[in-house]
Protein backbone atom coordinates (compact mmCIF):
# COMPACT_ATOMS: atom_id res chain seq x y z
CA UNK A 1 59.81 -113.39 -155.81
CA UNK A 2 59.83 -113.79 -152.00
CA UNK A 3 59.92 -110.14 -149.81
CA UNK A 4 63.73 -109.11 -149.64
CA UNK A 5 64.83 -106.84 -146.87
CA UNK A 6 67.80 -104.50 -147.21
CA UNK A 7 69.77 -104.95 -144.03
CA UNK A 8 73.38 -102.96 -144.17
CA UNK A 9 72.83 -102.45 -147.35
CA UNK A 10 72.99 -106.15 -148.40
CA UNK A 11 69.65 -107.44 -149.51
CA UNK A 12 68.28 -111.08 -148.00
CA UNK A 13 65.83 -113.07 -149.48
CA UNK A 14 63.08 -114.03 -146.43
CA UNK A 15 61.69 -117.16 -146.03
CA UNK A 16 58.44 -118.71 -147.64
CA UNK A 17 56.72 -119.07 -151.13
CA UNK A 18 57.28 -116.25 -153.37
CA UNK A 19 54.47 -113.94 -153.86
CA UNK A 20 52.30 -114.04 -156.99
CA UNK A 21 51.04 -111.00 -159.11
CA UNK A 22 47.85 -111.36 -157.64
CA UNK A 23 48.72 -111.83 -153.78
CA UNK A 24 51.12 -108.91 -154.83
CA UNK A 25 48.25 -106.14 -155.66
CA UNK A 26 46.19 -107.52 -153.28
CA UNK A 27 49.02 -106.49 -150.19
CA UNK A 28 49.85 -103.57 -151.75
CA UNK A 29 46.45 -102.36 -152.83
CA UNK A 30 45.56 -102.63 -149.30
CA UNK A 31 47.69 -100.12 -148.24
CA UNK A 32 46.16 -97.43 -151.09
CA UNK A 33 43.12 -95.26 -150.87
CA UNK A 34 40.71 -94.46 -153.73
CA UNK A 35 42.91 -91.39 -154.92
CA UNK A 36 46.51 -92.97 -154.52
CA UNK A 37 45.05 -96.00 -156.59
CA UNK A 38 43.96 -93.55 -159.30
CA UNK A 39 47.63 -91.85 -159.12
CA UNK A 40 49.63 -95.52 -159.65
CA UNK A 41 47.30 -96.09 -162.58
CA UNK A 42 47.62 -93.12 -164.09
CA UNK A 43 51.63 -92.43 -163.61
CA UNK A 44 52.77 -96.32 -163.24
CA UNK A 45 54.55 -95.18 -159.58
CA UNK A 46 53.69 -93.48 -156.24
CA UNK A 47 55.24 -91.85 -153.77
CA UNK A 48 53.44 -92.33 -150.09
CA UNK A 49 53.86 -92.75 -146.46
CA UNK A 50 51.75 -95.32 -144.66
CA UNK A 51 50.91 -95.59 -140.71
CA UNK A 52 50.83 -99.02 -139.28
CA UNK A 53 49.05 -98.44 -135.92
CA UNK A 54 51.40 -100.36 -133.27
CA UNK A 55 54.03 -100.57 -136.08
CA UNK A 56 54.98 -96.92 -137.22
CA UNK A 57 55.21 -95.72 -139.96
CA UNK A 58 56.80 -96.48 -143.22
CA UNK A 59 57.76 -93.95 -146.36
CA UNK A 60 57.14 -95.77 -149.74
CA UNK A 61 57.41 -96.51 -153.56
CA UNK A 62 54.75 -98.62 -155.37
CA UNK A 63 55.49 -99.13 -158.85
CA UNK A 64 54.50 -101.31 -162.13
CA UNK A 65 57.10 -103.41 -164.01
CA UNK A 66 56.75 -106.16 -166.59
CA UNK A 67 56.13 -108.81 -163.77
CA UNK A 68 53.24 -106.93 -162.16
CA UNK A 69 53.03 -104.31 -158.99
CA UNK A 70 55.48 -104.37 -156.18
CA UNK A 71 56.51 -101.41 -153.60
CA UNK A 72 59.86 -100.49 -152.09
CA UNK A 73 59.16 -99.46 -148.15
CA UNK A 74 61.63 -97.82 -145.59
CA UNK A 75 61.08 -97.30 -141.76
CA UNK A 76 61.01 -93.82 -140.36
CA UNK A 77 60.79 -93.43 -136.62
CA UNK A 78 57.77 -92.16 -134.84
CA UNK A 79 60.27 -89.71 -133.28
CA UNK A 80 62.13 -86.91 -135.24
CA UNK A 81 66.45 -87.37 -134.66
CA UNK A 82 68.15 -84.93 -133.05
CA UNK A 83 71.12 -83.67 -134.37
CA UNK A 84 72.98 -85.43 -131.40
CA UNK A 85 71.11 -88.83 -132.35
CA UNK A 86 72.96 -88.65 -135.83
CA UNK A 87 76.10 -87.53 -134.66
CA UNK A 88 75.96 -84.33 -136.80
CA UNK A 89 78.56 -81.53 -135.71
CA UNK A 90 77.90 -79.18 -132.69
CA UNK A 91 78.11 -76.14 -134.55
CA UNK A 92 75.14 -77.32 -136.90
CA UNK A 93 73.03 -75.82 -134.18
CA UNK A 94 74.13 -71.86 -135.45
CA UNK A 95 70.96 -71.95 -138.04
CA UNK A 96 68.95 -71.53 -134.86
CA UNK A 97 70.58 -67.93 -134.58
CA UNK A 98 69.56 -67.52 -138.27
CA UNK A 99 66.75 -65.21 -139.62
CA UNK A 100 66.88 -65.28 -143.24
CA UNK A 101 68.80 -67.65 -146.17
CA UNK A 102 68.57 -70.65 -147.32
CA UNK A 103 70.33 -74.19 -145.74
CA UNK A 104 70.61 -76.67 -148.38
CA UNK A 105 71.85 -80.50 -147.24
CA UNK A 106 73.09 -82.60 -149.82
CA UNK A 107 73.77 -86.10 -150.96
CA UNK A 108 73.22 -88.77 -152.75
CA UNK A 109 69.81 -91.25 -152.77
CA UNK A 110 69.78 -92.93 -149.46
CA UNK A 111 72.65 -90.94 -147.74
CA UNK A 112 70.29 -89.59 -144.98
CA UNK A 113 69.39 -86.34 -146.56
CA UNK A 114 65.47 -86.36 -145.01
CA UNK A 115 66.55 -87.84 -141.52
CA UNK A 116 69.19 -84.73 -141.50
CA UNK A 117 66.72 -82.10 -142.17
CA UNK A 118 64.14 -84.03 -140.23
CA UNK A 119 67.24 -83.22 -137.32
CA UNK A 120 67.44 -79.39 -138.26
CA UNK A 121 63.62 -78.76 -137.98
CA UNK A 122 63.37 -80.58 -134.17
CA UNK A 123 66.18 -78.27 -133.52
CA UNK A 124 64.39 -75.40 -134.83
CA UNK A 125 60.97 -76.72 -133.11
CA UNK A 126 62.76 -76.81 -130.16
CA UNK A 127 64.73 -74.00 -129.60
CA UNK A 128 62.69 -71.33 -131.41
CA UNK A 129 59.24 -69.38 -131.13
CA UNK A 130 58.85 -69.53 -134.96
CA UNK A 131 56.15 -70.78 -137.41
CA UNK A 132 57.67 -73.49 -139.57
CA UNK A 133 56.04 -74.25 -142.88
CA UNK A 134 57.38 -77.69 -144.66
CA UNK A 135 56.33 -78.86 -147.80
CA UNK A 136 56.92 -82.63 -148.27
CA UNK A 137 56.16 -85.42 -150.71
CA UNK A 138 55.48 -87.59 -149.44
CA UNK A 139 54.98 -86.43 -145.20
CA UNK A 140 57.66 -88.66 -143.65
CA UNK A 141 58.56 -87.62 -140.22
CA UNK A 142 55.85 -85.89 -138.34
CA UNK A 143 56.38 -82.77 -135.81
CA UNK A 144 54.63 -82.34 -132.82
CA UNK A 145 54.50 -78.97 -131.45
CA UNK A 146 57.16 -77.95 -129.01
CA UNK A 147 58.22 -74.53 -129.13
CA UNK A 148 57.33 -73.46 -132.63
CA UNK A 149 54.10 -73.97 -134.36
CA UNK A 150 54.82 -76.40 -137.07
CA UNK A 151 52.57 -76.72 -140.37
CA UNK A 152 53.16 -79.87 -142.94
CA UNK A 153 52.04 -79.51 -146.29
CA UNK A 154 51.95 -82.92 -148.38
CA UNK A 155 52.44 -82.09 -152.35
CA UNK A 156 49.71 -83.87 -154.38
CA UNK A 157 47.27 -84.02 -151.36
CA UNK A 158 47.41 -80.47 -149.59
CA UNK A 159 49.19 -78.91 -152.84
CA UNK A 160 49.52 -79.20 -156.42
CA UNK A 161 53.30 -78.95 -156.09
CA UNK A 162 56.24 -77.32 -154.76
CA UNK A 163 55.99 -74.30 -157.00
CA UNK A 164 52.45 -73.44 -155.97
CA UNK A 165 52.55 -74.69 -152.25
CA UNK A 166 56.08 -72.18 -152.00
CA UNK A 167 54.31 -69.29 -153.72
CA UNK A 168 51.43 -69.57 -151.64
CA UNK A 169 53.92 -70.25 -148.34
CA UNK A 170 55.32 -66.42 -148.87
CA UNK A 171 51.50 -65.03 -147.79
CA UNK A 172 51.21 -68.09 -144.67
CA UNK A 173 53.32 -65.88 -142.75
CA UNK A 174 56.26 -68.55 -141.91
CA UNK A 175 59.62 -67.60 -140.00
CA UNK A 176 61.31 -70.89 -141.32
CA UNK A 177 60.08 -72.82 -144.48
CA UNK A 178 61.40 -76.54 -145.31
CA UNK A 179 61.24 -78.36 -148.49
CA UNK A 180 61.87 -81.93 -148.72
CA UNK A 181 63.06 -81.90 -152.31
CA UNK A 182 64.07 -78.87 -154.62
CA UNK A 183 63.33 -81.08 -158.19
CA UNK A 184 63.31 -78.07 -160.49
CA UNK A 185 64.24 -74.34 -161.61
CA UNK A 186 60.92 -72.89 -160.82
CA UNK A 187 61.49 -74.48 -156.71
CA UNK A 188 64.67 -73.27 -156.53
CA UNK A 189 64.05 -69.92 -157.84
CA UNK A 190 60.97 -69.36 -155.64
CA UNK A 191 63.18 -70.74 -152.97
CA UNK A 192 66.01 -68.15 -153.22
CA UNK A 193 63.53 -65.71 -153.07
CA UNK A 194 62.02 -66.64 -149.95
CA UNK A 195 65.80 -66.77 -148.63
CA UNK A 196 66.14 -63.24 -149.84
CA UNK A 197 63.18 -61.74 -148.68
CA UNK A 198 63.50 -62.43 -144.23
CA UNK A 199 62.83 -66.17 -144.34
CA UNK A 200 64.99 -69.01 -143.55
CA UNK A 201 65.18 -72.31 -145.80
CA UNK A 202 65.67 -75.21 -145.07
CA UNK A 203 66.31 -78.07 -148.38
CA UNK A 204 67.35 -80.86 -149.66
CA UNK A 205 69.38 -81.18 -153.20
CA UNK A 206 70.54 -84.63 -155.24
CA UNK A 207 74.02 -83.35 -155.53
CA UNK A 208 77.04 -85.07 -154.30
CA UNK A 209 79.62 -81.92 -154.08
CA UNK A 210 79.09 -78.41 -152.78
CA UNK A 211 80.11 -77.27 -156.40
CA UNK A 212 77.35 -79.80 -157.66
CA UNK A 213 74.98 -78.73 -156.01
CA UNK A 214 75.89 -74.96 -156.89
C-alpha cells in the first residue's frame, strides 16, 4: 500500500507508488538499532520513539503481518503541553500542593492520556523543587530541567520493566514518580505502595469510567 496519514481521525491515502515489502523493511529498518531489530524479531512488534534531527520526534509501533513489516508513527512535540495548552481545568494545578497519593488519568487508546500527564509533570517541573522519577515505554516527551530535577527511565532499555524499575524507584529517593502505563497487578500494587508510603504518583490506566478504572 501507499503511506496513509491519519488527519482528524480520517485516514488519506498519499500520493505515489505503493511501497513494496522490501522498500518497506528497508525504511523501517533504518530507523532500528542492533537491539530494537533483535526485539521485532523476537516478539513480531516494538514499541519505540525515534528523533528526526530538524524534524522532532515521533513515538512508534513496528509490527509484522502476513504482507510483511510496516510501523504506525505519531508526532509528539519537542515541547511538553501545559495544562493551559490542552485546555485542562484550572484546579488540575492542586496536585502541585500534593505530597503523597497516587493521580491516575484515564481513557481510552488515543484520547490524550500521555500528552495529559506529559501536562501534569511540566506543571510539577515547574512549580516544584522535587525529584521526579518517570518510567516510560517507550520515552515520548522529554523534560528539561526547570525547577525540579527530572530522571526518565525507558522500560526495556534502562529497565527490565515497570515492576523492577518501581521497586528499585522506592530507594532513588523521588518526591514524585510517573508511570506511563500501569499494564498489570504487580505495577499497580507496587504503585499504591509508593502512594502510601510519602510519594506522589502520577499514571495512566486503559479504563474508560472512574468505576472502570477502580
Amino acid at each position: 500500500a501507499v503511506p496513509i496519514m491519519r488527519v482528524n481521525g480520517q485516514l488519506l491515502r498519499l500520493q505515489g507508488e505503493p511501497l513494496s515489502p522490501e522498500r518497506a523493511e528497508k525504511l523501517l529498518g533504518a530507523l532500528l538499532s542492533d537491539a530494537q531489530r533483535a526485539r521485532l524479531l523476537e516478539h513480531k512488534q516494538l514499541d519505540a520513539c525515534f528523533h528526526v534531527e530538524n524534524d522532532g520526534r515521533y513515538r512508534a509501533n513496528v509490527f509484522i503481518d502476513r504482507k510483511g513489516i510496516n510501523g504506525a508513527f505519531r508526532v509528539i512535540p519537542e515541547q511538553p503541553p501545559t495544562i493551559t495548552e490542552l485546555g485542562l481545568p484550572g484546579d488540575v494545578g492542586e496536585i502541585t500542593g500534593l505530597h503523597q497519593g497516587i493521580i491516575i488519568v484515564t481513557g481510552s487508546a488515543g484520547c490524550g492520556k500521555s500528552t495529559t500527564l506529559a501536562a501534569l509533570v511540566n506543571l510539577v517541573n515547574e512549580t516544584r523543587r522535587d525529584h521526579v522519577l518517570s518510567l516510560e515505554d517507550p520515552v515520548e516527551f522529554v523534560h528539561p530541567f526547570k525547577s525540579s530535577l527530572i530522571n526518565q527511565r525507558e522500560i526495556g532499555k534502562h529497565s527490565q520493566s515497570f515492576g523492577r524499575a518501581l521497586r528499585a524507584a522506592l530507594r532513588e529517593d523521588p518526591d514524585v514518580i510517573v508511570l506511563g502505563e500501569m499494564r498489570d497487578c504487580e505495577t499497580v500494587s507496587q504503585a499504591l505502595t509508593a502512594a502510601e508510603t510519602g510519594h506522589v504518583v502520577l499514571a495512566t490506566l486503559n479504563a474508560t469510567t472512574a468505576h472502570k478504572a477502580i
